[in-house]
Each structure stands twice: as structure tokens, then as C-alpha cells.
PDB file of N, CA and C in Angstrom:
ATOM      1  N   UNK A   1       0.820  -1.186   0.000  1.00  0.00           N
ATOM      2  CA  UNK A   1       0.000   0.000   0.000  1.00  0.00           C
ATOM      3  C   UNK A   1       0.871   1.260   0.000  1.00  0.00           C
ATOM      4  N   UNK A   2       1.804   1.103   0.610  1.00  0.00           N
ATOM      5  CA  UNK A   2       3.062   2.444   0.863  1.00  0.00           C
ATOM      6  C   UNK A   2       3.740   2.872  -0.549  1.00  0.00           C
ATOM      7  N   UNK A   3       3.645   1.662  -1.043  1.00  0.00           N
ATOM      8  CA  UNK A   3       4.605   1.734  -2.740  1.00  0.00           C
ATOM      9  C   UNK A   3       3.167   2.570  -3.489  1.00  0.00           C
ATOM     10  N   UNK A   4       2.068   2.123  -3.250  1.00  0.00           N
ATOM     11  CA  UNK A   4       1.005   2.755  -4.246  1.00  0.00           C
ATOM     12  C   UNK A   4       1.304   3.782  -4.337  1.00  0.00           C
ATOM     13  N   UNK A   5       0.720   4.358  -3.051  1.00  0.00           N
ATOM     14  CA  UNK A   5       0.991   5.774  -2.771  1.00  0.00           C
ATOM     15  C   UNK A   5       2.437   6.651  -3.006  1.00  0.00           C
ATOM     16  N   UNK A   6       3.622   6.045  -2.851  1.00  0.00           N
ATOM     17  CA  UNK A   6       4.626   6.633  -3.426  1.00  0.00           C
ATOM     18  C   UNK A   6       4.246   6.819  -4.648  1.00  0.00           C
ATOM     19  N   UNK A   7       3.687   6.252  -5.724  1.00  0.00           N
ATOM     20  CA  UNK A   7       4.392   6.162  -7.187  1.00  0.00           C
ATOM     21  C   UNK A   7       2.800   6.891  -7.355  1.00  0.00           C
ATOM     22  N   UNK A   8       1.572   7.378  -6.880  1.00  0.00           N
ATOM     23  CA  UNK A   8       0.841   8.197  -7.099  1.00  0.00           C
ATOM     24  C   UNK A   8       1.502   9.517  -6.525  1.00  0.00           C
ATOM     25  N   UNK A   9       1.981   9.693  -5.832  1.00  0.00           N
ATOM     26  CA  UNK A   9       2.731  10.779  -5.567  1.00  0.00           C
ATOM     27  C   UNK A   9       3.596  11.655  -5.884  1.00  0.00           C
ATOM     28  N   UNK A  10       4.194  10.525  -6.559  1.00  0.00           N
ATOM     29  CA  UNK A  10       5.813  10.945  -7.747  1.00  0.00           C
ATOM     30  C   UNK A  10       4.645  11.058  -9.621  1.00  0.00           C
ATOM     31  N   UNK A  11       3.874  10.353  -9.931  1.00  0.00           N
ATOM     32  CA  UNK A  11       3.316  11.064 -10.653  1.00  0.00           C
ATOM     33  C   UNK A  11       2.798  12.315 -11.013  1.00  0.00           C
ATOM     34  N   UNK A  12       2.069  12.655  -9.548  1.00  0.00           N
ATOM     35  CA  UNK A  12       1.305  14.173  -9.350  1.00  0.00           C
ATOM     36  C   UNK A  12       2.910  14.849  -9.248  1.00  0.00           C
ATOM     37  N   UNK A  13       4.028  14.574  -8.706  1.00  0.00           N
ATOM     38  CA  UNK A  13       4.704  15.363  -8.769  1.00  0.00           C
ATOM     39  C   UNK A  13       5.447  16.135 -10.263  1.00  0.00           C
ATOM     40  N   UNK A  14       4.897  14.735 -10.974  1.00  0.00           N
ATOM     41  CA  UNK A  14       5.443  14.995 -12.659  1.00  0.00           C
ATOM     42  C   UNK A  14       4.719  15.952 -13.211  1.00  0.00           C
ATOM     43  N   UNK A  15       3.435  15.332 -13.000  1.00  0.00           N
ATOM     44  CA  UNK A  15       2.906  16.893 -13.699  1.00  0.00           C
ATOM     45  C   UNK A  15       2.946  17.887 -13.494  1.00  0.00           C
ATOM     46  N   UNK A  16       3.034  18.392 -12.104  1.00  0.00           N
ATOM     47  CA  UNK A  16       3.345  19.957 -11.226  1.00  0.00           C
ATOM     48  C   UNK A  16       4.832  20.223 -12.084  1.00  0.00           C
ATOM     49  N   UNK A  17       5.592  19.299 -12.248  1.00  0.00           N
ATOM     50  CA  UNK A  17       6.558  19.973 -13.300  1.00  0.00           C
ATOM     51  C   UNK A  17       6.372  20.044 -14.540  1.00  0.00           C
ATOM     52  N   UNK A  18       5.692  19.107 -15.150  1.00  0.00           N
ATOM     53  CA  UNK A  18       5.289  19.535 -16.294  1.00  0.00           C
ATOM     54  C   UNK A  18       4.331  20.859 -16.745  1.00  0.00           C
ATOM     55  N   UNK A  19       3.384  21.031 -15.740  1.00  0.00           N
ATOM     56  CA  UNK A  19       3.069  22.109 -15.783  1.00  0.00           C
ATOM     57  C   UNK A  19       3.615  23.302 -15.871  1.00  0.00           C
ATOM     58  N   UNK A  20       4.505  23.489 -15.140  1.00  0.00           N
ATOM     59  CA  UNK A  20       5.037  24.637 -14.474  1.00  0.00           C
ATOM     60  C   UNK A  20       6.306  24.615 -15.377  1.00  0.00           C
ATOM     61  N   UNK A  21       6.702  23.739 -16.349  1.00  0.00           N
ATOM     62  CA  UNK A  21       7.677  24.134 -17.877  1.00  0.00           C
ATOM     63  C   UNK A  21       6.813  24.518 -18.663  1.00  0.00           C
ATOM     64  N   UNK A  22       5.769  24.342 -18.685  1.00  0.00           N
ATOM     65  CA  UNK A  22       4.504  24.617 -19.903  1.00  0.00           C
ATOM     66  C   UNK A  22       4.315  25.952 -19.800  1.00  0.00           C
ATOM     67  N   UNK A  23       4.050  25.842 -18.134  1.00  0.00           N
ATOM     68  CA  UNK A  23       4.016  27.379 -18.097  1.00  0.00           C
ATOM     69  C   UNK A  23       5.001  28.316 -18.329  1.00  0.00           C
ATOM     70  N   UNK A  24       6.615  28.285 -18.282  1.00  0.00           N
ATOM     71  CA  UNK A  24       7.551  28.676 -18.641  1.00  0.00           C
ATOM     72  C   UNK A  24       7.743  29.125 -20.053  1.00  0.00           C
ATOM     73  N   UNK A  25       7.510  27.756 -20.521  1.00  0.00           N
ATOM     74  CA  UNK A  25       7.303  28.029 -21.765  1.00  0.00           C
ATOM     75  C   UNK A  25       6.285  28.859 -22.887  1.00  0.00           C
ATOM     76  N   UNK A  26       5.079  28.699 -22.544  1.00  0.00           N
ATOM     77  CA  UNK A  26       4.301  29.893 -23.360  1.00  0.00           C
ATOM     78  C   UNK A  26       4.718  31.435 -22.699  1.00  0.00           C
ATOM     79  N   UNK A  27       5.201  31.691 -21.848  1.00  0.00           N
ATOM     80  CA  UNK A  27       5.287  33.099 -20.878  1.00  0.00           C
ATOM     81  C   UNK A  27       6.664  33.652 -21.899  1.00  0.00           C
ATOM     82  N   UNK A  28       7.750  32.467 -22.569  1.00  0.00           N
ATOM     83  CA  UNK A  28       8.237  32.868 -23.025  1.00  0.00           C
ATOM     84  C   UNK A  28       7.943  33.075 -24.758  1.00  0.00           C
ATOM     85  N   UNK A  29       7.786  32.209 -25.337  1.00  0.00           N
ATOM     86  CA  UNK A  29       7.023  32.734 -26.515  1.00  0.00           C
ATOM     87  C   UNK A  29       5.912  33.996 -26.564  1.00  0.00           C
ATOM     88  N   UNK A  30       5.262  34.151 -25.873  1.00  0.00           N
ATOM     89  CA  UNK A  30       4.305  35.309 -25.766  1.00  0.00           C
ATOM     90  C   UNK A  30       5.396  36.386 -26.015  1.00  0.00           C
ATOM     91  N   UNK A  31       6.462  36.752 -25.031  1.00  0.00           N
ATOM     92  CA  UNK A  31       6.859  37.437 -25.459  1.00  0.00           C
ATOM     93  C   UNK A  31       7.334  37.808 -27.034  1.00  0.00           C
ATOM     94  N   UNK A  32       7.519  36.888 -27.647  1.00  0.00           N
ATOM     95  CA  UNK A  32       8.315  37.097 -28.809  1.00  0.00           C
ATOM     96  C   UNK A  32       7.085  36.858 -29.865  1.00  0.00           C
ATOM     97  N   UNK A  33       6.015  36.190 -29.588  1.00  0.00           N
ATOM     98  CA  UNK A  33       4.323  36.180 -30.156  1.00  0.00           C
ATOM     99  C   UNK A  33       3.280  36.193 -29.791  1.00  0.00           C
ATOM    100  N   UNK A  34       2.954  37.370 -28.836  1.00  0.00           N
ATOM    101  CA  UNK A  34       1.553  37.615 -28.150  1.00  0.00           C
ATOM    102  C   UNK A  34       0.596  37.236 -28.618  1.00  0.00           C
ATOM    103  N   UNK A  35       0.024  36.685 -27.990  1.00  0.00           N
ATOM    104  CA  UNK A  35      -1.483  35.941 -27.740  1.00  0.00           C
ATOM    105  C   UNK A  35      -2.501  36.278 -27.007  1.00  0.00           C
ATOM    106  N   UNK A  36      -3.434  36.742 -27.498  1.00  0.00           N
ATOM    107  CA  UNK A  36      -4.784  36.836 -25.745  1.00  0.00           C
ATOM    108  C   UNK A  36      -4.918  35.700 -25.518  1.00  0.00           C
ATOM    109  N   UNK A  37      -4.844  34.572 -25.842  1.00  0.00           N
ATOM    110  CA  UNK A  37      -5.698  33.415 -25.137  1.00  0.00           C
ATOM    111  C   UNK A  37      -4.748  33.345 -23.757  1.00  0.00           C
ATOM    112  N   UNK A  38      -3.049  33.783 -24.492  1.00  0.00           N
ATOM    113  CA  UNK A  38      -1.842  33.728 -23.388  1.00  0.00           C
ATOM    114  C   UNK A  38      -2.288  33.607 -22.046  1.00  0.00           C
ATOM    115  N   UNK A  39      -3.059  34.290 -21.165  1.00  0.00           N
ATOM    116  CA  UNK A  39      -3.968  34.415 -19.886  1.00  0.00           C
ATOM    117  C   UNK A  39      -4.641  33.288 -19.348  1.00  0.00           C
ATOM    118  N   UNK A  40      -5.375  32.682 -20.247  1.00  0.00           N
ATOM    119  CA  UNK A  40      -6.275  31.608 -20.169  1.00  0.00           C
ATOM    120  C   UNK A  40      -5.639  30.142 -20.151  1.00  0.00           C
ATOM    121  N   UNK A  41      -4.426  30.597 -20.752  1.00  0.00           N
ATOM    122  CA  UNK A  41      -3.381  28.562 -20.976  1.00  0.00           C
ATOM    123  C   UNK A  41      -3.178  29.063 -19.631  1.00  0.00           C
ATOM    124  N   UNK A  42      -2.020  30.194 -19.416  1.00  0.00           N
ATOM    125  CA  UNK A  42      -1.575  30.477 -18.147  1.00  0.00           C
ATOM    126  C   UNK A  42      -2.300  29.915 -16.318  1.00  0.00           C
ATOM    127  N   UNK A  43      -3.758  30.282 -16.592  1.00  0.00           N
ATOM    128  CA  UNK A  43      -4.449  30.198 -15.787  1.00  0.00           C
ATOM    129  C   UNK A  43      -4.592  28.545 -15.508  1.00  0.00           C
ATOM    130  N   UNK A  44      -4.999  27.885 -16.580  1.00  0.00           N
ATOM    131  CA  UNK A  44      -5.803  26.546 -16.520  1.00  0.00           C
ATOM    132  C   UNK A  44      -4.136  25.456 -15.960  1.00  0.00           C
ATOM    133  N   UNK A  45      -3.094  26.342 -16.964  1.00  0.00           N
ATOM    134  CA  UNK A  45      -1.677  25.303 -16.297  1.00  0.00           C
ATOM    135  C   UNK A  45      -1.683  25.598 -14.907  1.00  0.00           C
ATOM    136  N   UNK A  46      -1.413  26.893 -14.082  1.00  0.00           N
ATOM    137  CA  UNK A  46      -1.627  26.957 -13.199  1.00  0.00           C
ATOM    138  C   UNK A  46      -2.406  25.943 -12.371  1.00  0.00           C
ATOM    139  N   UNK A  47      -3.644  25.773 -12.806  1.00  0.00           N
ATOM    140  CA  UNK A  47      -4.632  25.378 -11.340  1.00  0.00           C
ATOM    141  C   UNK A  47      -4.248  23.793 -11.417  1.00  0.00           C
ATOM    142  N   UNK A  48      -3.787  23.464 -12.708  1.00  0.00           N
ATOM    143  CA  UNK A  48      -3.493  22.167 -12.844  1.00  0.00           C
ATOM    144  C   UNK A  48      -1.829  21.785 -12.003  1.00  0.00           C
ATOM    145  N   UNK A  49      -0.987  22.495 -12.247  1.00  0.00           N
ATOM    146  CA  UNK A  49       0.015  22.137 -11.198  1.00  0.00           C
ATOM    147  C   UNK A  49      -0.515  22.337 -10.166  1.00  0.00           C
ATOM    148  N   UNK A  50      -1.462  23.356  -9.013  1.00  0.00           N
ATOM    149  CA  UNK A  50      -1.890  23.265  -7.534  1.00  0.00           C
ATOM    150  C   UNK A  50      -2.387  22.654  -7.570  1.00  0.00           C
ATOM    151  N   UNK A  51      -3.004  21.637  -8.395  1.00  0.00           N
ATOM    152  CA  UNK A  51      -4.152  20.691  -8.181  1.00  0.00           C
ATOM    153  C   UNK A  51      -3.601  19.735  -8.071  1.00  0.00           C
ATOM    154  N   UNK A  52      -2.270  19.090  -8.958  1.00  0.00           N
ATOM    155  CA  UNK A  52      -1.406  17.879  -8.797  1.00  0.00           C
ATOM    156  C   UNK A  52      -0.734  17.944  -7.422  1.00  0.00           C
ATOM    157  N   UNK A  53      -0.412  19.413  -6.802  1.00  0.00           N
ATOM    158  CA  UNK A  53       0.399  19.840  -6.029  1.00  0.00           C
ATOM    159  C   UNK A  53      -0.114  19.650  -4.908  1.00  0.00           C
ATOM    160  N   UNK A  54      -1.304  20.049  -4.657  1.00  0.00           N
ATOM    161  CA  UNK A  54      -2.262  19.351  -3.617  1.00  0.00           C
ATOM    162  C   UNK A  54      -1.948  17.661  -3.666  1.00  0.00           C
ATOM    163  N   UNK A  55      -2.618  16.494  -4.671  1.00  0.00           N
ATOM    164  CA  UNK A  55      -2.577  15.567  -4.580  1.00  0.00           C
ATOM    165  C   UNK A  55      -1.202  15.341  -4.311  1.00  0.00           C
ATOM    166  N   UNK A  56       0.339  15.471  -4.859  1.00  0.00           N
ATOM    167  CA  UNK A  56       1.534  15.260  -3.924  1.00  0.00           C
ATOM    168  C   UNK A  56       1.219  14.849  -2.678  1.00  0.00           C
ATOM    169  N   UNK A  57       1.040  16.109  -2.052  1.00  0.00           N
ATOM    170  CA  UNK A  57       0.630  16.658  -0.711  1.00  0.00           C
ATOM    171  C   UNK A  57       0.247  15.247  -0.045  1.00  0.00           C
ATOM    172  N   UNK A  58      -0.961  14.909  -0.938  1.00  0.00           N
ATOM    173  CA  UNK A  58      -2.163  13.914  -0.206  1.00  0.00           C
ATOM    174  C   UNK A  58      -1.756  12.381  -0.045  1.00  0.00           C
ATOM    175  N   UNK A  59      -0.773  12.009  -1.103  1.00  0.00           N
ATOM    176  CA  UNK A  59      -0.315  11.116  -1.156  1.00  0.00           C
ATOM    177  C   UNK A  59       0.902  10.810  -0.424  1.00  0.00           C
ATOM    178  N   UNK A  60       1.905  11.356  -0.613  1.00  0.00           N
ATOM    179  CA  UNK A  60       3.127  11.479   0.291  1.00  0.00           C
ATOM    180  C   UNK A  60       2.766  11.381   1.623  1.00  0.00           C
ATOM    181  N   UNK A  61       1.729  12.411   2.311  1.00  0.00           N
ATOM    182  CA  UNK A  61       1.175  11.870   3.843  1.00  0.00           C
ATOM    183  C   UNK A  61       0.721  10.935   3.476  1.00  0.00           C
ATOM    184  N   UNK A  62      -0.059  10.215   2.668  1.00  0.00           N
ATOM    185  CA  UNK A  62      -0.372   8.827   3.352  1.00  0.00           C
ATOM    186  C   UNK A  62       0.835   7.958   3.199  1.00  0.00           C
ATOM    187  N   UNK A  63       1.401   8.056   2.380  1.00  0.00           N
ATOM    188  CA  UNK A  63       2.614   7.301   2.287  1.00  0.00           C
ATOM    189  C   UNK A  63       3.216   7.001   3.443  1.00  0.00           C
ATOM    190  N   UNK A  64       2.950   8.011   3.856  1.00  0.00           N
ATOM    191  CA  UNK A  64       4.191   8.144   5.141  1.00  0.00           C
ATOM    192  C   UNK A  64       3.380   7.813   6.551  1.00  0.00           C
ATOM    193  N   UNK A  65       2.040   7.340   5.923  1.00  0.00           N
ATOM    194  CA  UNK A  65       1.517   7.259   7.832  1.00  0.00           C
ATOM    195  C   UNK A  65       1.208   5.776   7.205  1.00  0.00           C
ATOM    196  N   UNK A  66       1.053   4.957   5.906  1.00  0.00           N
ATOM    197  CA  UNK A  66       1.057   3.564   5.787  1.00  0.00           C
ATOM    198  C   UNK A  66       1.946   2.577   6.294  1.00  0.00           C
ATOM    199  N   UNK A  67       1.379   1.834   6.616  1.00  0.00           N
ATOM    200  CA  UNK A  67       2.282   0.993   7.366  1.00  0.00           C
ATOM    201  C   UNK A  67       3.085  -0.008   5.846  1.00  0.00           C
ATOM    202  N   UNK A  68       4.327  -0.313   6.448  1.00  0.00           N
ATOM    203  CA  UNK A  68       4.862  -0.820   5.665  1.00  0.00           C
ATOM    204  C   UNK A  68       4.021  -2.467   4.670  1.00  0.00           C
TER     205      UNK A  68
END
């Protein structure tokens, strides 16, 4: 049960980085090819890394209060 939860944990952690290069990444193209939607990717990557970032969170504690 401890391994589940690790490797759900280290997933959500993938995407909070994947996100958060995504987000890097359009912030930098905008500059060099502005977009209005620019705001709206920005936003939705956002809530999606706090949202993986939360689940981390959720998983790692249980990880860590499962018994071996």
C-alpha cells in the first residue's frame, strides 16, 4: 500500500513539473508572439500544477503514515 501511494505521488509530482515548464514556456514565446488566449493557458496550467500539487501533498502523507 506504501509503494502505491509513493508512485501516485511521484506522478502528481510529474505533472506539477510539467506544468510549471509549460508554463515557462508559453510566458516565453508570448513574449516574442503575443497571444490573448496567453492568460487563459496560463491560468488553466496553473490550477493544474496546484491541483497535482495538492494531490503530492495527499499522497506522500499517506505514504508516510502507511504501514509498511
Amino acid at each position: 500500500m506504501k509503494e502505491s501511494y509513493k508512485r501516485k505521488s511521484s506522478i502528481a509530482l510529474g505533472i506539477v513539473v510539467i506544468a510549471l515548464l509549460s508554463i515557462m514556456e508559453t510566458w516565453v514565446i508570448d513574449h516574442r508572439m503575443p497571444n490573448p488566449a496567453s492568460p487563459i493557458v496560463w491560468s488553466v496550467l496553473g490550477a493544474t500544477a496546484a491541483i497535482a500539487f495538492g494531490f503530492f501533498c495527499w499522497f506522500r502523507a499517506k505514504a508516510n503514515q502507511a504501514p509498511d
